[in-house]
PDB file of N, CA and C in Angstrom:
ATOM      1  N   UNK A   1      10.723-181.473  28.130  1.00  0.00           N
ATOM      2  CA  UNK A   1      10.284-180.377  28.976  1.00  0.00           C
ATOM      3  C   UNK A   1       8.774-180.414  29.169  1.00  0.00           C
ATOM      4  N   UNK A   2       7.872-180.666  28.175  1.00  0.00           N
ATOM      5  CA  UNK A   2       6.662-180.764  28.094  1.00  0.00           C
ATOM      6  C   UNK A   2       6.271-182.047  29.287  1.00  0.00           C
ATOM      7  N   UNK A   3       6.719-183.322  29.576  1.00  0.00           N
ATOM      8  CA  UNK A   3       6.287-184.104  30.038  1.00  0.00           C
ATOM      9  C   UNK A   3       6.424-183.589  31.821  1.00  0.00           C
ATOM     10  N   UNK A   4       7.827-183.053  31.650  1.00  0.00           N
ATOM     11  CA  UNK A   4       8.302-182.253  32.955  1.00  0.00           C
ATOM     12  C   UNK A   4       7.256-181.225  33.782  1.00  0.00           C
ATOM     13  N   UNK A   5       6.758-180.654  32.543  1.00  0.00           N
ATOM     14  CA  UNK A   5       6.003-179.454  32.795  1.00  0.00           C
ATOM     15  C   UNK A   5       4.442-180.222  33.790  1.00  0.00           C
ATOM     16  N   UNK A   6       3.945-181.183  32.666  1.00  0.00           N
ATOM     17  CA  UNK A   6       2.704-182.163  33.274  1.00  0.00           C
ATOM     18  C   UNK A   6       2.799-182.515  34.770  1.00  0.00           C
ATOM     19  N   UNK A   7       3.799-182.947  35.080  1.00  0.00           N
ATOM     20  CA  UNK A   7       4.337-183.633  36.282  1.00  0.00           C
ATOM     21  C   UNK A   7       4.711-182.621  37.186  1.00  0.00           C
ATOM     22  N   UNK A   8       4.831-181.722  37.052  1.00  0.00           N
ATOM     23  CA  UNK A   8       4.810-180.764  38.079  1.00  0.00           C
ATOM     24  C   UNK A   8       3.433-180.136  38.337  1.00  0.00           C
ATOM     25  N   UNK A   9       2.868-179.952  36.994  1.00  0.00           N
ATOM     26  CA  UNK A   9       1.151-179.568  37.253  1.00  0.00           C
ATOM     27  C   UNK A   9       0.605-180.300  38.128  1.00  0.00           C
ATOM     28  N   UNK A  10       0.597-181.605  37.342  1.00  0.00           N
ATOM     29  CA  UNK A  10      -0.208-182.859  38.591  1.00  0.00           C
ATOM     30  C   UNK A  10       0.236-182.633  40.133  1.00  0.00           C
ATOM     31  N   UNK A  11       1.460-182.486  40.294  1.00  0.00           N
ATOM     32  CA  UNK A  11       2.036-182.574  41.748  1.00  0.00           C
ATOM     33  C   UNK A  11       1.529-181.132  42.124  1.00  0.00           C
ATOM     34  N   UNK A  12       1.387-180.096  41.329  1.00  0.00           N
ATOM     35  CA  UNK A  12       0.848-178.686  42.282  1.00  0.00           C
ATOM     36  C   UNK A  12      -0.944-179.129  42.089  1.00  0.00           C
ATOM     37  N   UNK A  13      -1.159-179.797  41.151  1.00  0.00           N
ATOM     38  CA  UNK A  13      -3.041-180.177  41.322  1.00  0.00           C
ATOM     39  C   UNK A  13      -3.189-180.786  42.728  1.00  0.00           C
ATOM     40  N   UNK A  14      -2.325-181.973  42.808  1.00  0.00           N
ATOM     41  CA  UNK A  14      -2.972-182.810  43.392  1.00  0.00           C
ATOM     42  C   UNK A  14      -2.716-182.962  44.765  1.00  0.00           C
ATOM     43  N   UNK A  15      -1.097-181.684  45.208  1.00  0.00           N
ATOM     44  CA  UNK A  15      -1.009-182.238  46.564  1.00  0.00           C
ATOM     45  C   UNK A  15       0.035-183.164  47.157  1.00  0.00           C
ATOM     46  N   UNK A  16       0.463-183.218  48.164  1.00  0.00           N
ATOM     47  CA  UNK A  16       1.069-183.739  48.516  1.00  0.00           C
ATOM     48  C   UNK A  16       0.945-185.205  48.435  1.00  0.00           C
ATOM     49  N   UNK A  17      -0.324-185.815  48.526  1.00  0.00           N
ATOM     50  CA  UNK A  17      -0.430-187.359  48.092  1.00  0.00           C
ATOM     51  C   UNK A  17      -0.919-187.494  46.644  1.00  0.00           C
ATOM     52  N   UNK A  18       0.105-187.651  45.952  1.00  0.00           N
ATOM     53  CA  UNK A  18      -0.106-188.008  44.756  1.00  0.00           C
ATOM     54  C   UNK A  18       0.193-189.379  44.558  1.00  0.00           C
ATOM     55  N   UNK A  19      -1.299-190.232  44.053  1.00  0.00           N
ATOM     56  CA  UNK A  19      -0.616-191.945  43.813  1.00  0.00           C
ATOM     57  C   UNK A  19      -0.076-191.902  42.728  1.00  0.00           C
ATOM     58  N   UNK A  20       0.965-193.019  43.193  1.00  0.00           N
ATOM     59  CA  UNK A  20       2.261-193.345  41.625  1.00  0.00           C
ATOM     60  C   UNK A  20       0.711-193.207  40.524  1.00  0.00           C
ATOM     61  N   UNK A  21       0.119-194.411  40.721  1.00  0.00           N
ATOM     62  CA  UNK A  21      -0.870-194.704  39.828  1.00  0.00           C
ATOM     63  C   UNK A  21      -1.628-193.314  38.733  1.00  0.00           C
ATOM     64  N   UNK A  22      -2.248-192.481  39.724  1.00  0.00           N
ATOM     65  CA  UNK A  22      -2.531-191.901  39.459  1.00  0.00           C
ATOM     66  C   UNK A  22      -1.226-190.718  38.037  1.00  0.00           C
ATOM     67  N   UNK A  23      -0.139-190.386  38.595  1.00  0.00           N
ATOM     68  CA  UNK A  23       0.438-189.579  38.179  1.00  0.00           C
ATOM     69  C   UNK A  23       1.077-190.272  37.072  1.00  0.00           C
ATOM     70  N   UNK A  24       0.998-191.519  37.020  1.00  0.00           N
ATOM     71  CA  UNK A  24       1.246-192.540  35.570  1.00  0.00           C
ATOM     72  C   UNK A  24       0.348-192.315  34.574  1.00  0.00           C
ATOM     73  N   UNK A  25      -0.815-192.518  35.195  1.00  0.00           N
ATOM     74  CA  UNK A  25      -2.189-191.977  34.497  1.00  0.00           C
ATOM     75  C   UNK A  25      -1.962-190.557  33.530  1.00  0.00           C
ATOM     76  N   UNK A  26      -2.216-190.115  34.589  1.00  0.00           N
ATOM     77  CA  UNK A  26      -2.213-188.344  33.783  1.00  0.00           C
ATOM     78  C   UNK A  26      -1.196-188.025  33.040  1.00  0.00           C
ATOM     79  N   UNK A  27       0.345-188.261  32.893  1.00  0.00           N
ATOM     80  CA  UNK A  27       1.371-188.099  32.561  1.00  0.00           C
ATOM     81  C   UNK A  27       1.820-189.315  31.410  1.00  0.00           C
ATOM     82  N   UNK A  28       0.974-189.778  31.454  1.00  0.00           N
ATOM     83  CA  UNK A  28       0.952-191.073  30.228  1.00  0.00           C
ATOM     84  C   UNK A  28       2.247-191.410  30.130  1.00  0.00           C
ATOM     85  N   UNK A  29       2.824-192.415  31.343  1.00  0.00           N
ATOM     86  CA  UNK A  29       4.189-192.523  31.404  1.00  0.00           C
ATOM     87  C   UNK A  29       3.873-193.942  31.961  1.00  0.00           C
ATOM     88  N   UNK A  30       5.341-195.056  31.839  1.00  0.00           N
ATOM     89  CA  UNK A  30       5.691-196.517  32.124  1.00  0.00           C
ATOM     90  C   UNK A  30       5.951-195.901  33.802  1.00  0.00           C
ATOM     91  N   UNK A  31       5.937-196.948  34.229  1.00  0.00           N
ATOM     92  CA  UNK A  31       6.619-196.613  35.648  1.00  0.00           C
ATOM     93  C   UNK A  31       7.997-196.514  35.756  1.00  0.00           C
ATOM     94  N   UNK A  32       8.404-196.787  34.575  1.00  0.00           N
ATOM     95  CA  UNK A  32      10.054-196.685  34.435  1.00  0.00           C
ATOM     96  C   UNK A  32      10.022-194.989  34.289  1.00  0.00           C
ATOM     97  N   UNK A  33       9.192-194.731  33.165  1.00  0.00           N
ATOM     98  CA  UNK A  33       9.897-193.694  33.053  1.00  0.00           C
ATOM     99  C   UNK A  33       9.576-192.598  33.882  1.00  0.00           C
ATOM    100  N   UNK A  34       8.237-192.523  34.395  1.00  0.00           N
ATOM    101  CA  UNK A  34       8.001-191.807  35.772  1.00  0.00           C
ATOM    102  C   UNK A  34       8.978-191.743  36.242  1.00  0.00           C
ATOM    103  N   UNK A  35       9.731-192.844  36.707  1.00  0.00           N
ATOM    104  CA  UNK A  35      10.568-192.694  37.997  1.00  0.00           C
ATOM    105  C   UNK A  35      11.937-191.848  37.333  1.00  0.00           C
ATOM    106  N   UNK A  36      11.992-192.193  36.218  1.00  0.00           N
ATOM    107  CA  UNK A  36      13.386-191.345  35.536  1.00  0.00           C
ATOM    108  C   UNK A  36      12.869-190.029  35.602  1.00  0.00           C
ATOM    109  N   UNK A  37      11.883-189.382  34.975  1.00  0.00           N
ATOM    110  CA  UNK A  37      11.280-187.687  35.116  1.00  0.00           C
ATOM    111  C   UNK A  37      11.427-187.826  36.779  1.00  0.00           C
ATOM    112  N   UNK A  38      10.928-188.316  37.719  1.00  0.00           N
ATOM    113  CA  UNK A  38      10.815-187.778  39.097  1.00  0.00           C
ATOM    114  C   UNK A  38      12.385-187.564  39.307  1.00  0.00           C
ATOM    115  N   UNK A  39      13.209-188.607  39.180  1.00  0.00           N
ATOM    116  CA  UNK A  39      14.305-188.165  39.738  1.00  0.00           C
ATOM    117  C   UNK A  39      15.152-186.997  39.200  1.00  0.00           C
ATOM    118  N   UNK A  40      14.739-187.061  37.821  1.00  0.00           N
ATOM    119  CA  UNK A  40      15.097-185.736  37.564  1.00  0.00           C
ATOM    120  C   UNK A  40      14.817-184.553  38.186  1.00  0.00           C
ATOM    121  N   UNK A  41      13.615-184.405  37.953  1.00  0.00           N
ATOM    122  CA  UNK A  41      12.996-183.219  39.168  1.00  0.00           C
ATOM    123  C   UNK A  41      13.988-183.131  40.703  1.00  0.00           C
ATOM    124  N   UNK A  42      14.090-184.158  41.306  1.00  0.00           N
ATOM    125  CA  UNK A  42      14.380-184.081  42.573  1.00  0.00           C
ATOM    126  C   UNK A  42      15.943-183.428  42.071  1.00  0.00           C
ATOM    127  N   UNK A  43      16.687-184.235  41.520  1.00  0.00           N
ATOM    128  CA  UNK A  43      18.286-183.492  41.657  1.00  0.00           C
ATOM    129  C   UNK A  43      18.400-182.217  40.735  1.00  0.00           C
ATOM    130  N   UNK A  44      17.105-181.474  39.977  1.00  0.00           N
ATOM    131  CA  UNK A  44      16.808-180.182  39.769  1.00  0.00           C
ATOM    132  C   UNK A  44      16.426-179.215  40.892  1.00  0.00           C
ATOM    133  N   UNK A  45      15.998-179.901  41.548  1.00  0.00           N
ATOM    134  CA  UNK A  45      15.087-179.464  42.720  1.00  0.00           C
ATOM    135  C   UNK A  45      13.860-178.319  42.516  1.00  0.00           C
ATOM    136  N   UNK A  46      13.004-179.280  41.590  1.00  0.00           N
ATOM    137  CA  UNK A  46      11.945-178.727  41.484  1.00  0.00           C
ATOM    138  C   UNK A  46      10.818-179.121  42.419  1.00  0.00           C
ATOM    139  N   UNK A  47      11.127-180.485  42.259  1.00  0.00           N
ATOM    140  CA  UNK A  47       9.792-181.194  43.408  1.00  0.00           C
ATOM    141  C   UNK A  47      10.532-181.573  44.738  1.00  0.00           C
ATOM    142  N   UNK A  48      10.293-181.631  45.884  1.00  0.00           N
ATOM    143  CA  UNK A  48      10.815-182.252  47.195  1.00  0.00           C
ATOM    144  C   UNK A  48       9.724-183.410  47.956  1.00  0.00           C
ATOM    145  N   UNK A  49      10.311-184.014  48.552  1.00  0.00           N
ATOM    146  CA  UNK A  49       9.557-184.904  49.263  1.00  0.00           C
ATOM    147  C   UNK A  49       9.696-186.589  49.366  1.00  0.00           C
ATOM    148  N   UNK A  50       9.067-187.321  49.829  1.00  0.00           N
ATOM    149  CA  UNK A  50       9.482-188.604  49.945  1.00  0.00           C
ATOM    150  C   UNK A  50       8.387-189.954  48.549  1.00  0.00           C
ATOM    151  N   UNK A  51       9.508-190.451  47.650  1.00  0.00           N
ATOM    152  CA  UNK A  51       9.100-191.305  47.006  1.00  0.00           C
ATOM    153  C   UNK A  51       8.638-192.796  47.376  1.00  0.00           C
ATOM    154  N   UNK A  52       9.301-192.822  48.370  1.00  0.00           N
ATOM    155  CA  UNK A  52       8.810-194.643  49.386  1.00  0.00           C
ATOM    156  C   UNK A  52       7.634-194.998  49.521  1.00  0.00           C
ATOM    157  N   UNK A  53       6.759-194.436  49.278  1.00  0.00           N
ATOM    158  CA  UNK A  53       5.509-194.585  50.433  1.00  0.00           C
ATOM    159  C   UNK A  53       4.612-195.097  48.848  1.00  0.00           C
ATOM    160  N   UNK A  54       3.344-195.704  49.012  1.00  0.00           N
ATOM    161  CA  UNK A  54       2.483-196.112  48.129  1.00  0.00           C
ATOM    162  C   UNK A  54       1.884-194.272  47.354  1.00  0.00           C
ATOM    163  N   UNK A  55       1.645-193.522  47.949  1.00  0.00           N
ATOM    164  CA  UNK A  55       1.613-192.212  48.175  1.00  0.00           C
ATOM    165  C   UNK A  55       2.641-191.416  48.001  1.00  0.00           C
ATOM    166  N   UNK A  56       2.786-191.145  46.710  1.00  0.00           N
ATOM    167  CA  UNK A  56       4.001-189.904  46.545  1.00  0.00           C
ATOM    168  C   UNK A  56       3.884-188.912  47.791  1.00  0.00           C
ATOM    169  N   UNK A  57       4.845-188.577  48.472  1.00  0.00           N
ATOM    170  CA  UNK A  57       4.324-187.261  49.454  1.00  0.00           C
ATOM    171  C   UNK A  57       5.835-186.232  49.299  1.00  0.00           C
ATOM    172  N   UNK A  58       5.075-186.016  48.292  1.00  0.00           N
ATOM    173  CA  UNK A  58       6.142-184.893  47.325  1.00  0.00           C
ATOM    174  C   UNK A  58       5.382-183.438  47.159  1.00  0.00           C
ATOM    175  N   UNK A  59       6.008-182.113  46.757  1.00  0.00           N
ATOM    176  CA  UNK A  59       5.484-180.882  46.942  1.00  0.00           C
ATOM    177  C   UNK A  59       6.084-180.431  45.877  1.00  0.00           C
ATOM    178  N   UNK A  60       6.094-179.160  44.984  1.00  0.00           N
ATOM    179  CA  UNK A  60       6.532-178.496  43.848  1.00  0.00           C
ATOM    180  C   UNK A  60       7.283-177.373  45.187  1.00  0.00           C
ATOM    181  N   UNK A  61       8.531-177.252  44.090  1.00  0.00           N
ATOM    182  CA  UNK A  61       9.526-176.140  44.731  1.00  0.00           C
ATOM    183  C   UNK A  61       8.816-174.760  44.110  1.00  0.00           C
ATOM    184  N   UNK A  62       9.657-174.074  45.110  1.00  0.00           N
ATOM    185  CA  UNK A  62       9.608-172.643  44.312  1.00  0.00           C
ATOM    186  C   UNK A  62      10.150-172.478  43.302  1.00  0.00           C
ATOM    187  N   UNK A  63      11.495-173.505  43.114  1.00  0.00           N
ATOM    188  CA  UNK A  63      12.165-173.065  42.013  1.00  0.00           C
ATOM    189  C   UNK A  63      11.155-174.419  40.958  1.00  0.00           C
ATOM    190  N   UNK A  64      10.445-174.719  41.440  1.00  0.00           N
ATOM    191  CA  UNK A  64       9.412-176.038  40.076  1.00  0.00           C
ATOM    192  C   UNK A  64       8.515-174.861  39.921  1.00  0.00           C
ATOM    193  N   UNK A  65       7.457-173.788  41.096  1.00  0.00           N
ATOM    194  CA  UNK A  65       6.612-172.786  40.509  1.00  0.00           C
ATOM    195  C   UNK A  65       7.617-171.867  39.195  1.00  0.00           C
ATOM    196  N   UNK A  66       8.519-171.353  39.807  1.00  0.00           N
ATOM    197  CA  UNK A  66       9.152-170.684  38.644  1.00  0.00           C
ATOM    198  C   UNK A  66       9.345-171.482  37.288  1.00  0.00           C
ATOM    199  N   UNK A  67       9.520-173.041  37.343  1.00  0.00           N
ATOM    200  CA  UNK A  67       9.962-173.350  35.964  1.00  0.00           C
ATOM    201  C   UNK A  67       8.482-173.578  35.060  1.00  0.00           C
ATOM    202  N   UNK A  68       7.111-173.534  35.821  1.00  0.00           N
ATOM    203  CA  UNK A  68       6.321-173.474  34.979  1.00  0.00           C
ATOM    204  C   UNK A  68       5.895-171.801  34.707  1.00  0.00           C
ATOM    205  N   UNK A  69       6.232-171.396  34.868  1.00  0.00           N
ATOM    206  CA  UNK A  69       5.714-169.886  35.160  1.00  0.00           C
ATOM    207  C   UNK A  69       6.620-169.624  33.478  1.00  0.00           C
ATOM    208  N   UNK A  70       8.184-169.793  33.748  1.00  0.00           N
ATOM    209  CA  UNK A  70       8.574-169.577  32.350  1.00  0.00           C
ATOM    210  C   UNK A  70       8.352-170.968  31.361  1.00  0.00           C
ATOM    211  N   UNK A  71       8.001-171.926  31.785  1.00  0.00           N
ATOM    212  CA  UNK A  71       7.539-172.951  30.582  1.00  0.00           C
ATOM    213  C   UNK A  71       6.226-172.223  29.871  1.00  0.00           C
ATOM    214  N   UNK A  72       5.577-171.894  30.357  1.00  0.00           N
ATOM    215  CA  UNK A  72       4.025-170.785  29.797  1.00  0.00           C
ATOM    216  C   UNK A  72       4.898-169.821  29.189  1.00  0.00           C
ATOM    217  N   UNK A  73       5.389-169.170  29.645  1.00  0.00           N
ATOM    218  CA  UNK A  73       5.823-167.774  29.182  1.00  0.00           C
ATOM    219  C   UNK A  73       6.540-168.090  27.642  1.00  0.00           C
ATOM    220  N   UNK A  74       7.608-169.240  27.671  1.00  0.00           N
ATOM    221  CA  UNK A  74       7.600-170.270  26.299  1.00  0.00           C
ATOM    222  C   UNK A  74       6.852-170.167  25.548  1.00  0.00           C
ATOM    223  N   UNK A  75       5.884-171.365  25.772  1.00  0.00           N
ATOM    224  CA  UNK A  75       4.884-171.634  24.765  1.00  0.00           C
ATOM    225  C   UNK A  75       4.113-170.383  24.218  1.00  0.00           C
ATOM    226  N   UNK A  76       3.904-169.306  24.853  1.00  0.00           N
ATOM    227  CA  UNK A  76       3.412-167.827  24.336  1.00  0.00           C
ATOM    228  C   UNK A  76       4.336-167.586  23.389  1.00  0.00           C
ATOM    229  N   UNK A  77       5.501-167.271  23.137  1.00  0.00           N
ATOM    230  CA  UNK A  77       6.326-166.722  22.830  1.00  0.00           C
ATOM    231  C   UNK A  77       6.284-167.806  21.310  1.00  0.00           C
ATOM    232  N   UNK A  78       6.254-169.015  21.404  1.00  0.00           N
ATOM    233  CA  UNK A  78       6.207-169.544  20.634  1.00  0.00           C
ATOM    234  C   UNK A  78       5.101-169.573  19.475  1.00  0.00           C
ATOM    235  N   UNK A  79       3.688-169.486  20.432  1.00  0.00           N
ATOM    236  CA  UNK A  79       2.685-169.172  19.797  1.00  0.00           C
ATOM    237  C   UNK A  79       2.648-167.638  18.848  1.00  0.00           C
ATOM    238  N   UNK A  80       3.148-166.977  19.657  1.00  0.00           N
ATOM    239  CA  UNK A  80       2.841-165.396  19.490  1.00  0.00           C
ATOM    240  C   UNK A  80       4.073-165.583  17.607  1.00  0.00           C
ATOM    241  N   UNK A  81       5.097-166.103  17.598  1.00  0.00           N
ATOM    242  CA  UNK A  81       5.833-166.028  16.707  1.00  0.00           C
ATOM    243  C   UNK A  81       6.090-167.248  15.457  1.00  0.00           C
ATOM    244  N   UNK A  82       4.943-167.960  15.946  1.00  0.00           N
ATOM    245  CA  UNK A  82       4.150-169.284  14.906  1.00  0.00           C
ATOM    246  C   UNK A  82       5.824-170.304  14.933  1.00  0.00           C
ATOM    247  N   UNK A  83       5.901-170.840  16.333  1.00  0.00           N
ATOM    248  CA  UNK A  83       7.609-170.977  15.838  1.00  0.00           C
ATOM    249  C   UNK A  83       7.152-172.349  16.207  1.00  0.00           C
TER     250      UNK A  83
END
């Protein structure tokens, strides 16, 4: 969930052109496994958009804003109860 969570940050940071490169980078991921988290996302339908291009031109769903909104709300909860 944590890596999930990154990868949706980056994609609401960065925009619709997000390079593979780049989002390998930040997400400290193989390109294998990038592509396994992205597709996850997509048949969650958190992120939408097209993977083909050198240029991710992908967007965070409403339902990806909502899953970080309660991924935070988590980690509080976790913090708040030393869990």
């Amino acid at each position: 969930m944590e890596i999930m969570n990154d990868i949706l940050r980056i994609v609401q940071d960065r925009g619709r052109n997000t390079k593979k490169t780049h989002l390998m980078y930040k997400a400290n991921l193989s390109h294998k496994q990038m592509k396994s988290y992205l597709d996850e996302l997509f048949k969650n339908g958190l992120i939408e958009g097209d993977l083909s291009s050198e240029n991710y031109s992908v967007r965070i769903t409403k339902k990806g804003m909502n899953f970080l909104v309660k991924y935070i709300q988590m980690r509080e909860f976790e913090k708040t109860f030393g869990l």
